[in-house]
N, C-alpha and C. Protein backbone atom coordinates (compact mmCIF):
# COMPACT_ATOMS: atom_id res chain seq x y z
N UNK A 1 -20.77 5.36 -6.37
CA UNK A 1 -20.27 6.58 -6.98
C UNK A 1 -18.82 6.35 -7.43
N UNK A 2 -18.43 7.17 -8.57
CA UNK A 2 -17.27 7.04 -9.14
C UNK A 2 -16.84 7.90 -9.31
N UNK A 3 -15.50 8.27 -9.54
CA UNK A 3 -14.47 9.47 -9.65
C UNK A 3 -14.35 9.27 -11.52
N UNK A 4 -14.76 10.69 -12.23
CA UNK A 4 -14.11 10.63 -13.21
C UNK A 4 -13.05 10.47 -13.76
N UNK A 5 -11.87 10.01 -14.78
CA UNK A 5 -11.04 9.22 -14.92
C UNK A 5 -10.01 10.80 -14.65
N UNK A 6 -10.33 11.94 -14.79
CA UNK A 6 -9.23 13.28 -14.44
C UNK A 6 -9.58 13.27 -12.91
N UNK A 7 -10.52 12.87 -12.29
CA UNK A 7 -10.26 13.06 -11.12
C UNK A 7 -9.34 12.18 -10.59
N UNK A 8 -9.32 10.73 -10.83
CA UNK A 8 -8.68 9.28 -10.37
C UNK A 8 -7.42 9.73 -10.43
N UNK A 9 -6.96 10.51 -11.75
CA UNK A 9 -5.33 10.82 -12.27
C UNK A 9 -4.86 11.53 -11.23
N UNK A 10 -5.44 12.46 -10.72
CA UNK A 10 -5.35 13.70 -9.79
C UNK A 10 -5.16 12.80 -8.57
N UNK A 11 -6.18 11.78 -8.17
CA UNK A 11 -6.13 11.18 -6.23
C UNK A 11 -4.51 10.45 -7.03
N UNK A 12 -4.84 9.24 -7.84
CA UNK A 12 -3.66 8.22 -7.91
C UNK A 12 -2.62 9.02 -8.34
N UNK A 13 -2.42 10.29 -8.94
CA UNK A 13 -0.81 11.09 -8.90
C UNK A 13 -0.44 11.70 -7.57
N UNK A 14 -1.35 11.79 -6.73
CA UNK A 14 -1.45 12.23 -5.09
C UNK A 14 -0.69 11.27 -4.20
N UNK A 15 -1.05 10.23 -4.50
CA UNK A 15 -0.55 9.05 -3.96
C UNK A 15 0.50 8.40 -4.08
N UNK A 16 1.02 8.81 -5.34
CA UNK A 16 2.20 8.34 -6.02
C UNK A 16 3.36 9.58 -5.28
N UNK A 17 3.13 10.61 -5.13
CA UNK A 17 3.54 11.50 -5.18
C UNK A 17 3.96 11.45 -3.64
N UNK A 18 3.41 11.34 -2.44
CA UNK A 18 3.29 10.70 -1.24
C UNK A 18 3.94 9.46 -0.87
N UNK A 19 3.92 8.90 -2.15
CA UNK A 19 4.51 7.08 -1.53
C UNK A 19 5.80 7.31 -0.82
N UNK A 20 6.61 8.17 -0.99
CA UNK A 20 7.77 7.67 -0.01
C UNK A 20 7.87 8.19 1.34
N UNK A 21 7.05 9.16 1.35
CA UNK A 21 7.07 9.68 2.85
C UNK A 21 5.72 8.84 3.38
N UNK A 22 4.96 8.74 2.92
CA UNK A 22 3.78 7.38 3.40
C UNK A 22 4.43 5.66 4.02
N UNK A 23 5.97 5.34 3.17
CA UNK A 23 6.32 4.47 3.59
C UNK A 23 7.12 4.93 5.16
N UNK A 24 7.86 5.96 5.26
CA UNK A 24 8.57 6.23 5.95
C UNK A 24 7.31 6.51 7.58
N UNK A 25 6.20 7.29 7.56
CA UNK A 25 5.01 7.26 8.30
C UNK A 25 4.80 5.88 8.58
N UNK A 26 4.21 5.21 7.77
CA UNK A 26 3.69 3.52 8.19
C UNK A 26 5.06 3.12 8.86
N UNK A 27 6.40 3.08 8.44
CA UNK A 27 7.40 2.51 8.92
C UNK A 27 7.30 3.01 10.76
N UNK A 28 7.28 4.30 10.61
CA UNK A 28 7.24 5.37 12.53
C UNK A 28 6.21 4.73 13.24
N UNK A 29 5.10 4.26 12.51
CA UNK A 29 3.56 3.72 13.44
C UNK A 29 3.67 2.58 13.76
N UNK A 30 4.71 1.70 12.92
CA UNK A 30 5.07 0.34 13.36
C UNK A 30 6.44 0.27 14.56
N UNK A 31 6.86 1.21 14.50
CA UNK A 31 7.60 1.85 15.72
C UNK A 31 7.01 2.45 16.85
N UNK A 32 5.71 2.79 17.29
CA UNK A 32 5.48 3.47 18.38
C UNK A 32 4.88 2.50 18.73
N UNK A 33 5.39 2.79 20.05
CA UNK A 33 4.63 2.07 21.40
C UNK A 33 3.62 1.36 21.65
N UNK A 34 2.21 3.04 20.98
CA UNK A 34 1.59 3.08 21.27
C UNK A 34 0.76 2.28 20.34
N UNK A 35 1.15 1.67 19.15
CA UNK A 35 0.48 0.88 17.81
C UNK A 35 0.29 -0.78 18.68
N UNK A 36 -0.72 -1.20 18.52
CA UNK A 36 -0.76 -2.25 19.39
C UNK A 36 -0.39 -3.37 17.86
N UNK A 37 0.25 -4.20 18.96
CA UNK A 37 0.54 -5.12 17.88
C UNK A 37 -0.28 -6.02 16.86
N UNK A 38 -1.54 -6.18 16.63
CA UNK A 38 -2.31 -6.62 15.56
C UNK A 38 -2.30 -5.39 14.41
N UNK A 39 -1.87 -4.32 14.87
CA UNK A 39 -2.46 -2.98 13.77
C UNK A 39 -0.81 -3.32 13.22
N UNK A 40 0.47 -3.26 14.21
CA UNK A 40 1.68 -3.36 13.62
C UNK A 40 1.43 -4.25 12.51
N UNK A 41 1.35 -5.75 13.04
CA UNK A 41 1.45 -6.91 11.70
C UNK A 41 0.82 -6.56 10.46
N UNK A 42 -0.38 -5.72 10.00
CA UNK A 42 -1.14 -5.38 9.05
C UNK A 42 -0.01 -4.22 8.28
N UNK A 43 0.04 -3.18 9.09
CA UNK A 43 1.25 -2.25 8.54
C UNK A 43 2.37 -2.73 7.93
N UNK A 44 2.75 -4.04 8.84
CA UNK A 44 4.33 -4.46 8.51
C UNK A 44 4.16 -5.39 6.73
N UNK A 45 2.99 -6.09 7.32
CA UNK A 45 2.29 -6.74 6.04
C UNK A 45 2.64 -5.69 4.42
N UNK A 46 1.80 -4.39 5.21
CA UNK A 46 1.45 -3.61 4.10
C UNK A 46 3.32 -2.85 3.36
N UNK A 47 3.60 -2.88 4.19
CA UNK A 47 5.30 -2.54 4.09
C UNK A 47 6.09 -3.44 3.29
N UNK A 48 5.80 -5.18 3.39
CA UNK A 48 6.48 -6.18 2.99
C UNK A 48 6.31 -5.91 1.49
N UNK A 49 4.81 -5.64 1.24
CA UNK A 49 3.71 -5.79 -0.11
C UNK A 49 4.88 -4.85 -1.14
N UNK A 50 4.97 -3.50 -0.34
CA UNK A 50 5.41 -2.15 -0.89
C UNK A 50 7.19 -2.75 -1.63
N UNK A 51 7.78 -3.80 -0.52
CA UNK A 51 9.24 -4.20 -1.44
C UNK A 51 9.01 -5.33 -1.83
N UNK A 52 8.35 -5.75 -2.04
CA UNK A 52 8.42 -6.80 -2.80
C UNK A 52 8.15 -6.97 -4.49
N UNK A 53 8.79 -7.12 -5.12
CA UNK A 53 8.86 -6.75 -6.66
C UNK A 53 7.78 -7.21 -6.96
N UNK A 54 7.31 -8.26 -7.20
CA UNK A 54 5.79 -9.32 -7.58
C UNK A 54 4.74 -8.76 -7.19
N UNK A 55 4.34 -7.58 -7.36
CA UNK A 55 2.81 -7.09 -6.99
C UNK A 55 1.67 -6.96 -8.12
N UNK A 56 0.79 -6.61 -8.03
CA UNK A 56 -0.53 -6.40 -8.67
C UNK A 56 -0.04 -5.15 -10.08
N UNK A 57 1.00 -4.72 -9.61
CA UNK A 57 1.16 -3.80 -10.80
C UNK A 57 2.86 -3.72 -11.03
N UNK A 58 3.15 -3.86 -12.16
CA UNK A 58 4.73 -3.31 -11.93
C UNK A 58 5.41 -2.62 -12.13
N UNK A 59 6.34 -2.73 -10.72
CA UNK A 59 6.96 -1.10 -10.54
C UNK A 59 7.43 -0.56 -11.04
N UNK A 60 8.22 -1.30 -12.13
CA UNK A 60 8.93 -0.38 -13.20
C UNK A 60 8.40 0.61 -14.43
N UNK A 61 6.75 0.50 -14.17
CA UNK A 61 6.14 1.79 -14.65
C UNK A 61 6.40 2.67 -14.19
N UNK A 62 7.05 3.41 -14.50
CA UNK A 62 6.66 5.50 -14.01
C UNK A 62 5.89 5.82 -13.64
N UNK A 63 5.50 6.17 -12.43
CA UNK A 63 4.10 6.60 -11.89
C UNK A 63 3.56 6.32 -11.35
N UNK A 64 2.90 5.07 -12.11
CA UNK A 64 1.14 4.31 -12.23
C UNK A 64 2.04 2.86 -11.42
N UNK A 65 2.96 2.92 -11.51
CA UNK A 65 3.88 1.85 -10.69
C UNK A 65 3.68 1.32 -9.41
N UNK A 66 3.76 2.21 -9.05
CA UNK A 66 3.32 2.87 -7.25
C UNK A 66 2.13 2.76 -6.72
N UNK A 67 1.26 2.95 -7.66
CA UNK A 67 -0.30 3.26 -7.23
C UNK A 67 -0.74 1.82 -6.07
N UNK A 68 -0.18 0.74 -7.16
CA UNK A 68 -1.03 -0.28 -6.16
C UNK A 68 -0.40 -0.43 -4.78
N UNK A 69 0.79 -0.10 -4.98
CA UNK A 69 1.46 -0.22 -3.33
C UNK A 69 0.81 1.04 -2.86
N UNK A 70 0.83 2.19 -3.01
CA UNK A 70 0.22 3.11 -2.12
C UNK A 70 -1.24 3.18 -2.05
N UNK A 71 -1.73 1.74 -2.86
CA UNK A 71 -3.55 1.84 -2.29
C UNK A 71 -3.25 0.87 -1.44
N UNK A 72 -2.13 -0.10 -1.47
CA UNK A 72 -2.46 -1.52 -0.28
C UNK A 72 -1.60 -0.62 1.19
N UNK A 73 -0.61 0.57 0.81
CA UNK A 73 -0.71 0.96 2.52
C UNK A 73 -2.04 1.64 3.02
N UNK A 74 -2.38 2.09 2.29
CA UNK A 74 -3.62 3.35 2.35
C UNK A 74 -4.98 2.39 3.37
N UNK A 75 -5.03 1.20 2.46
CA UNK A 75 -5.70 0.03 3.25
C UNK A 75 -5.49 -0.78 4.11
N UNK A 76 -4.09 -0.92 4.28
CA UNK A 76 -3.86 -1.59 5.53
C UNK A 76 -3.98 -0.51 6.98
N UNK A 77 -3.96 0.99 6.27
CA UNK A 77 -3.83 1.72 7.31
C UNK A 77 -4.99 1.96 7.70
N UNK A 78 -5.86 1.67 7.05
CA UNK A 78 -8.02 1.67 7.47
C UNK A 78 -7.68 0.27 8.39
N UNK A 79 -7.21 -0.89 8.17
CA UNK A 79 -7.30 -1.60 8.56
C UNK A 79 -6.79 -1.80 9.93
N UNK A 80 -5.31 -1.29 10.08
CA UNK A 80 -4.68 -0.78 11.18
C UNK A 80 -5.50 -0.27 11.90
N UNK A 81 -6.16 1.08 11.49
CA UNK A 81 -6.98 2.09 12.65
C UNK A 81 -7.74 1.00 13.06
N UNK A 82 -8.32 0.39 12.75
CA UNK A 82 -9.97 -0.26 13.46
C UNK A 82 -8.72 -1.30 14.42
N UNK A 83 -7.51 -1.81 14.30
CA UNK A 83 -6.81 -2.76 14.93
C UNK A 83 -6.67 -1.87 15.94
N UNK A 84 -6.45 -0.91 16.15
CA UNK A 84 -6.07 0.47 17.44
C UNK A 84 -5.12 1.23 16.92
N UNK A 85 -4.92 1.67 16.04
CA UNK A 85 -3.93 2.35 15.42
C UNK A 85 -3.69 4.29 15.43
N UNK A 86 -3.39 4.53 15.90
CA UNK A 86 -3.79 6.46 16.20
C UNK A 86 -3.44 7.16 15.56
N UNK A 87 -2.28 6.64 15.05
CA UNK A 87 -0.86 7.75 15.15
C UNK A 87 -1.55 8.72 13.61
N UNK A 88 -1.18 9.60 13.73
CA UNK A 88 -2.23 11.24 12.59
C UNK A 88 -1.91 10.71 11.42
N UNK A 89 -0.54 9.62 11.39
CA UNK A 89 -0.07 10.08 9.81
C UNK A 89 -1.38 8.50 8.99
N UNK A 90 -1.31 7.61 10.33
CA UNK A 90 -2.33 6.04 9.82
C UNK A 90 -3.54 6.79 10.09
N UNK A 91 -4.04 7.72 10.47
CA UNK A 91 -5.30 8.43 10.45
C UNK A 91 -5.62 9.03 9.15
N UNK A 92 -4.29 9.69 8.29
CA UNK A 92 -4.81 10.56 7.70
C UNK A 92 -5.00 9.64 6.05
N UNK A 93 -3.65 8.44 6.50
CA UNK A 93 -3.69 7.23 5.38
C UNK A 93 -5.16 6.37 5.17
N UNK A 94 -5.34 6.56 6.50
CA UNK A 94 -6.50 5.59 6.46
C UNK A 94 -8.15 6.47 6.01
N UNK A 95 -7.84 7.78 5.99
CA UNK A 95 -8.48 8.57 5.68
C UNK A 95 -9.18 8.55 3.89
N UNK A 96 -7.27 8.27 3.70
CA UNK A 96 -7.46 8.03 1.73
C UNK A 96 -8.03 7.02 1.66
N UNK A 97 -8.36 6.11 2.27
CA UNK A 97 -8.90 4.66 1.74
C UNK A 97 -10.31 4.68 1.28
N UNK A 98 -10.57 5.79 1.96
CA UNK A 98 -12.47 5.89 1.38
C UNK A 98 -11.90 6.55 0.07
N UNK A 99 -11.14 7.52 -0.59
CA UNK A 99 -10.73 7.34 -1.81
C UNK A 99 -10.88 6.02 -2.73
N UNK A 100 -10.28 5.35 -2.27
CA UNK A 100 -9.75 3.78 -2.58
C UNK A 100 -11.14 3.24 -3.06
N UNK A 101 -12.45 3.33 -2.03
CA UNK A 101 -13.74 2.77 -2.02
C UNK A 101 -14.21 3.40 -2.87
N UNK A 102 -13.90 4.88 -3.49
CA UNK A 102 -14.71 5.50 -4.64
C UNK A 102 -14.46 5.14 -5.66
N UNK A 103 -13.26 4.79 -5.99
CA UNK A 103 -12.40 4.54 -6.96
C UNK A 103 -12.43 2.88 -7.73
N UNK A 104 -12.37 2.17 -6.66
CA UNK A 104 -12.51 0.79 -6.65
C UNK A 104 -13.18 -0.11 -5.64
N UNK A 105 -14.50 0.20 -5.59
CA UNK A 105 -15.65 -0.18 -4.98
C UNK A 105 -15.60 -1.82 -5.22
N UNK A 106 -16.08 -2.20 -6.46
CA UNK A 106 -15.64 -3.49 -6.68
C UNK A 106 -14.75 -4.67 -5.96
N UNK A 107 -13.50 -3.58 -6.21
CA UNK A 107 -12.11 -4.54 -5.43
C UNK A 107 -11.74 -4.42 -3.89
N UNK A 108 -12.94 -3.50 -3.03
CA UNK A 108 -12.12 -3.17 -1.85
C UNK A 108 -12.23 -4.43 -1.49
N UNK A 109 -13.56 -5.47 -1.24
CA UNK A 109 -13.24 -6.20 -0.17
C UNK A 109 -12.16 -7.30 -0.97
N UNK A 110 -12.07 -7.49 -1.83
CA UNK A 110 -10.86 -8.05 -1.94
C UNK A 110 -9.18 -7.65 -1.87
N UNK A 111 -9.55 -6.46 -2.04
CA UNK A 111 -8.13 -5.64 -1.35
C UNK A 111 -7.81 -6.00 0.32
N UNK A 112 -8.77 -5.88 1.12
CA UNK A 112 -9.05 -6.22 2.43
C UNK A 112 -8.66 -7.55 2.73
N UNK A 113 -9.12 -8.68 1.94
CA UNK A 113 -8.80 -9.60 2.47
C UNK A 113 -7.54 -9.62 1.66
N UNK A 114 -6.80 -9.31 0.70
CA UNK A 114 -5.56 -9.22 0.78
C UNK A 114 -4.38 -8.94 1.44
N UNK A 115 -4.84 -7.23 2.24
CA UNK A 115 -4.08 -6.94 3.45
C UNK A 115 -4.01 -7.69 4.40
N UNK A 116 -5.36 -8.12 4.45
CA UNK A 116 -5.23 -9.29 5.84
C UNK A 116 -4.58 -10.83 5.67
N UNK A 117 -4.13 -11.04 4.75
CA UNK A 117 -3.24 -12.22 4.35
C UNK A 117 -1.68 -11.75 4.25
N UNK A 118 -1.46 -10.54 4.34
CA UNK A 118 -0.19 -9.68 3.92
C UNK A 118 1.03 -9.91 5.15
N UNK A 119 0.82 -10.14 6.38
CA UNK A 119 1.37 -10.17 7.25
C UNK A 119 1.90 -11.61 7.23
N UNK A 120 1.37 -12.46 6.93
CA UNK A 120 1.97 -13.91 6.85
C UNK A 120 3.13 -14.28 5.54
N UNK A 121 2.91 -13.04 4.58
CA UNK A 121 3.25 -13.47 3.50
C UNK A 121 4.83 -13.10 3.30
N UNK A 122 5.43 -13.93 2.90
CA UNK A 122 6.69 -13.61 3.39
C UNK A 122 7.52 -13.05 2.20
N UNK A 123 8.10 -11.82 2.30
CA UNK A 123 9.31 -10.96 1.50
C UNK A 123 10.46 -11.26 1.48
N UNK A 124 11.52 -10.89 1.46
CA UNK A 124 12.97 -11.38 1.38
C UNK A 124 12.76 -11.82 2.68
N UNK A 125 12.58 -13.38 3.16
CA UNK A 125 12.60 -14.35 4.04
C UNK A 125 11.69 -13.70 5.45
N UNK A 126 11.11 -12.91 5.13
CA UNK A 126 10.61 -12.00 6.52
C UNK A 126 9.31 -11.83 6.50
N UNK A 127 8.25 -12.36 7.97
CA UNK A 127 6.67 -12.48 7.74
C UNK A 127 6.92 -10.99 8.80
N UNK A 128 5.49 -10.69 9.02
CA UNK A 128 5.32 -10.05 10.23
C UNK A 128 5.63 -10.45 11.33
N UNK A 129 5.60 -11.98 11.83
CA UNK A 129 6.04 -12.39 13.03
C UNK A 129 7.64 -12.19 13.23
N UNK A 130 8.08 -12.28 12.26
CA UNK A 130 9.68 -12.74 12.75
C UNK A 130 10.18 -11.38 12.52
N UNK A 131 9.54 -10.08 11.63
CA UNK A 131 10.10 -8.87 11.97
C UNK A 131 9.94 -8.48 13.50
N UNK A 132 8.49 -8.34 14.10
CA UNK A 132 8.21 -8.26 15.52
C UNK A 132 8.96 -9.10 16.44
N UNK A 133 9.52 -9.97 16.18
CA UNK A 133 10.04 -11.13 16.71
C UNK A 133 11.80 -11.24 16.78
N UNK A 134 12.44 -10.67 16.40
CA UNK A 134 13.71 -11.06 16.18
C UNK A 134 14.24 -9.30 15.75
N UNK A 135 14.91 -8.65 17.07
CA UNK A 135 15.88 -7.10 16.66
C UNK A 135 16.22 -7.58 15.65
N UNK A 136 16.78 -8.03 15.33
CA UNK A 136 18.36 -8.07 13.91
C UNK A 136 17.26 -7.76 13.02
N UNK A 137 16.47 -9.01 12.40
CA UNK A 137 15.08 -8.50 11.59
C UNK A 137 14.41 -7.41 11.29
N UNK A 138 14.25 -6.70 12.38
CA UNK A 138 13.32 -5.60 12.41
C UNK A 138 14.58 -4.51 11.72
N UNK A 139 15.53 -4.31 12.32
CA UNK A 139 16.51 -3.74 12.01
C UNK A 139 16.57 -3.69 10.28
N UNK A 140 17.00 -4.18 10.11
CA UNK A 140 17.28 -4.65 8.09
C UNK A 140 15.88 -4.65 7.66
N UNK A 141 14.72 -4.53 8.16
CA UNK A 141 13.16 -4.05 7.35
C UNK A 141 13.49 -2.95 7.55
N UNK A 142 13.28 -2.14 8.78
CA UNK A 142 13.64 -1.10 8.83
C UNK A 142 14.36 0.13 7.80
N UNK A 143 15.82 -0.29 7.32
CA UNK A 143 16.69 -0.52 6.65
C UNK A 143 16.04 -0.33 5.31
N UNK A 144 15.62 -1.46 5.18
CA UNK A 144 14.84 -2.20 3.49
C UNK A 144 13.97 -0.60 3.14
N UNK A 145 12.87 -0.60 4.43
CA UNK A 145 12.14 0.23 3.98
C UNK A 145 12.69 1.52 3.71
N UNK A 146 13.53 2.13 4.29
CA UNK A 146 14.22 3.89 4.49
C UNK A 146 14.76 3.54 3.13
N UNK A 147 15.45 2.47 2.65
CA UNK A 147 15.99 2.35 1.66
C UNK A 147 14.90 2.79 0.69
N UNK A 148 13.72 1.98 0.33
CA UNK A 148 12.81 2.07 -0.66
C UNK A 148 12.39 3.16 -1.07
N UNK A 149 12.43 4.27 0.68
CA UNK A 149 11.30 5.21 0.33
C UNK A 149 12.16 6.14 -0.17
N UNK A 150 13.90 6.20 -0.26
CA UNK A 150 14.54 6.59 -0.94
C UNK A 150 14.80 6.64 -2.90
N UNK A 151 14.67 5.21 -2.74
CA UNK A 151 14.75 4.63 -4.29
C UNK A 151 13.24 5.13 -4.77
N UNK A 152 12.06 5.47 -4.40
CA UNK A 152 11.04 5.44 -5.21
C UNK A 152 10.46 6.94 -4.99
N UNK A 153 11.50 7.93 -5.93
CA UNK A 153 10.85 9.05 -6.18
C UNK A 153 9.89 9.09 -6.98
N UNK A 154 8.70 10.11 -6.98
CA UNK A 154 7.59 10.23 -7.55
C UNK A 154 7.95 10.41 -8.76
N UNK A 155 7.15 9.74 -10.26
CA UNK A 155 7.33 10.26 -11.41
C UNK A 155 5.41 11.02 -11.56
N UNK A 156 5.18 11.23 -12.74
CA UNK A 156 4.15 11.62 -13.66
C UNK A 156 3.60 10.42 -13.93
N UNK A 157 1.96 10.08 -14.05
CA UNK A 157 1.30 9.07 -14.18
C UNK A 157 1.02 9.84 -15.50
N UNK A 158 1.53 11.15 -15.88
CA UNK A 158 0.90 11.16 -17.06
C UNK A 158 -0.55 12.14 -17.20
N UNK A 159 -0.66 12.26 -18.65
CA UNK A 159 -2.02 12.73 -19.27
C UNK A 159 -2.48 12.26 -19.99
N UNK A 160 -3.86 12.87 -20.28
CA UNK A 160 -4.72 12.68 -21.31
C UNK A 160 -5.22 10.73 -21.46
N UNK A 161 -5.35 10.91 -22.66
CA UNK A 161 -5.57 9.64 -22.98
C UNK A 161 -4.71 8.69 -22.32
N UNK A 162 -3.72 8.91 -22.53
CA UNK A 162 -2.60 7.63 -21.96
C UNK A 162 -2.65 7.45 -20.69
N UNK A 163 -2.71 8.81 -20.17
CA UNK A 163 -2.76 8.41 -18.33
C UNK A 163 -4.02 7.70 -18.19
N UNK A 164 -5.52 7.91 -18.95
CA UNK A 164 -6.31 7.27 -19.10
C UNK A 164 -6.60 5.95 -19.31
N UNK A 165 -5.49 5.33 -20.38
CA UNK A 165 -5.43 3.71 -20.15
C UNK A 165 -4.39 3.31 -19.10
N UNK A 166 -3.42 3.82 -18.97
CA UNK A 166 -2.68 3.11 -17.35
C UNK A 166 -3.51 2.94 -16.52
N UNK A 167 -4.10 4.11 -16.17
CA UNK A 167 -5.39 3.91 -14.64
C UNK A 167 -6.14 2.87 -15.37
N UNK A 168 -6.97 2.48 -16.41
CA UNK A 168 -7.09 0.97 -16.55
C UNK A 168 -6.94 0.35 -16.47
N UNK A 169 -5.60 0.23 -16.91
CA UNK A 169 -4.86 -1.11 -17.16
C UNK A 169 -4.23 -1.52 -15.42
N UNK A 170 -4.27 -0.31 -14.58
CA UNK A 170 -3.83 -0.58 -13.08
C UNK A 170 -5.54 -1.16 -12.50
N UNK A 171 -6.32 -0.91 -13.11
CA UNK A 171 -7.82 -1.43 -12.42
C UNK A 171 -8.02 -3.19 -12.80
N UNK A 172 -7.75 -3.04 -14.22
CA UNK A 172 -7.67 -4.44 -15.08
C UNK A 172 -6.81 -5.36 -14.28
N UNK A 173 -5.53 -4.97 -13.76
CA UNK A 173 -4.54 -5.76 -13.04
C UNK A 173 -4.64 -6.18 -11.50
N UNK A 174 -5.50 -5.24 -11.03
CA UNK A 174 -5.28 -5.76 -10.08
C UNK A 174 -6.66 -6.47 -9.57
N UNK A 175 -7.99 -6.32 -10.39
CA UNK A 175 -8.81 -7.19 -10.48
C UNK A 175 -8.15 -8.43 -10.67
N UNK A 176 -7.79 -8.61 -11.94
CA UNK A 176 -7.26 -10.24 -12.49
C UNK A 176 -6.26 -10.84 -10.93
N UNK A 177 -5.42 -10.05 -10.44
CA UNK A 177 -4.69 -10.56 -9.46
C UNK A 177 -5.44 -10.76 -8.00
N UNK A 178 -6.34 -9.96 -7.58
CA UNK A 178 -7.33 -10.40 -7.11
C UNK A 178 -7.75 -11.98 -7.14
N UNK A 179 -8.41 -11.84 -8.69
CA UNK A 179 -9.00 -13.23 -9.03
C UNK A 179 -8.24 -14.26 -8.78
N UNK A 180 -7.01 -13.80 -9.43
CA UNK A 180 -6.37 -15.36 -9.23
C UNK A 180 -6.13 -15.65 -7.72
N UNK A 181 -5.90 -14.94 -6.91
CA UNK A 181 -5.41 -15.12 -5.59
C UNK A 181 -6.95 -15.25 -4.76
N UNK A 182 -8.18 -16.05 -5.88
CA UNK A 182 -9.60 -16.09 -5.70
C UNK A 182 -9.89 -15.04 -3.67
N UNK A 183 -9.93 -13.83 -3.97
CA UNK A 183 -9.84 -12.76 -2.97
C UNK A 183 -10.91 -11.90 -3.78
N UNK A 184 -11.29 -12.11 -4.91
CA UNK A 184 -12.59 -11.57 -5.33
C UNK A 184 -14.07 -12.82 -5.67
């Protein structure tokens, strides 16, 4: 099943619209206690993905910018929960991800095994291990992230037709990046 392309505009302007308090949530769940540490590394993963300029879509679109970082937290946070993850706000993230599966059925399991490569992959010099691993580290992600979710206010993905080919051209992209990173 598929979401018509006004419905997709509607979830992916939802999401966009969310991304900075979604980063600031994933950032609190990688902070509690109670997040056992395999669900942390996936989160922290999914956090690295979110600053790191080089993603599946780029950010310097308005909008439609965002989308792919707020579908790879959305999925790391499905991914998180099944790791032991509780906390309401990775419940309710991980909630959108069956969104994600309506939307882009095709690409989840390669989205999946993307998240799950995300934690090793290293951002301004920093994997998941050595954030978990080293205060000073964690500190300045920390930092990085409050910063981000500052810098990335929500814009408009737009209407009509045009918002119609971005949400393409964000499906088109992140298939091909998929591919190349052979994860499809």
């Amino acid at each position: 099943m598929s979401l018509p392309p006004e419905d997709q505009l509607l979830v992916l302007q939802r999401f966009v619209n969310s991304f900075p308090q979604d980063l600031l949530a994933v950032l609190a769940a990688v902070g509690d206690p109670t997040t056992p540490e395999p669900a942390k590394r996936i989160l922290i993963g999914g956090l690295n993905y979110a600053l790191d300029m080089l993603d599946m879509f780029p950010d310097h679109h308005k909008g439609i910018g965002a989308a792919d970082d707020a579908i790879v937290l959305r999925v790391a946070a499905k991914l998180a929960r099944a790791a032991g993850a509780t906390t309401p706000s990775i419940e309710a993230l991980a909630t959108d991800a069956n969104l994600v599966t309506v939307m882009y059925d095709e690409l989840v399991g390669g989205l999946e095994k993307l998240v799950n490569q995300l934690p090793d992959r290293e951002v301004r010099g920093r994997t998941a291990t050595k954030i978990l691993s080293h205060k000073d580290t964690k500190i300045v992600f920390d930092n990085d992230v409050t910063r981000e979710s500052k810098r990335r206010q929500p814009h408009s993905i737009g209407e009509g037709a045009a918002a119609t080919r971005q949400i393409n051209e964000l499906r088109k992209m992140m298939e091909a990046s998929l591919k190349r990173a052979q994860l499809l």
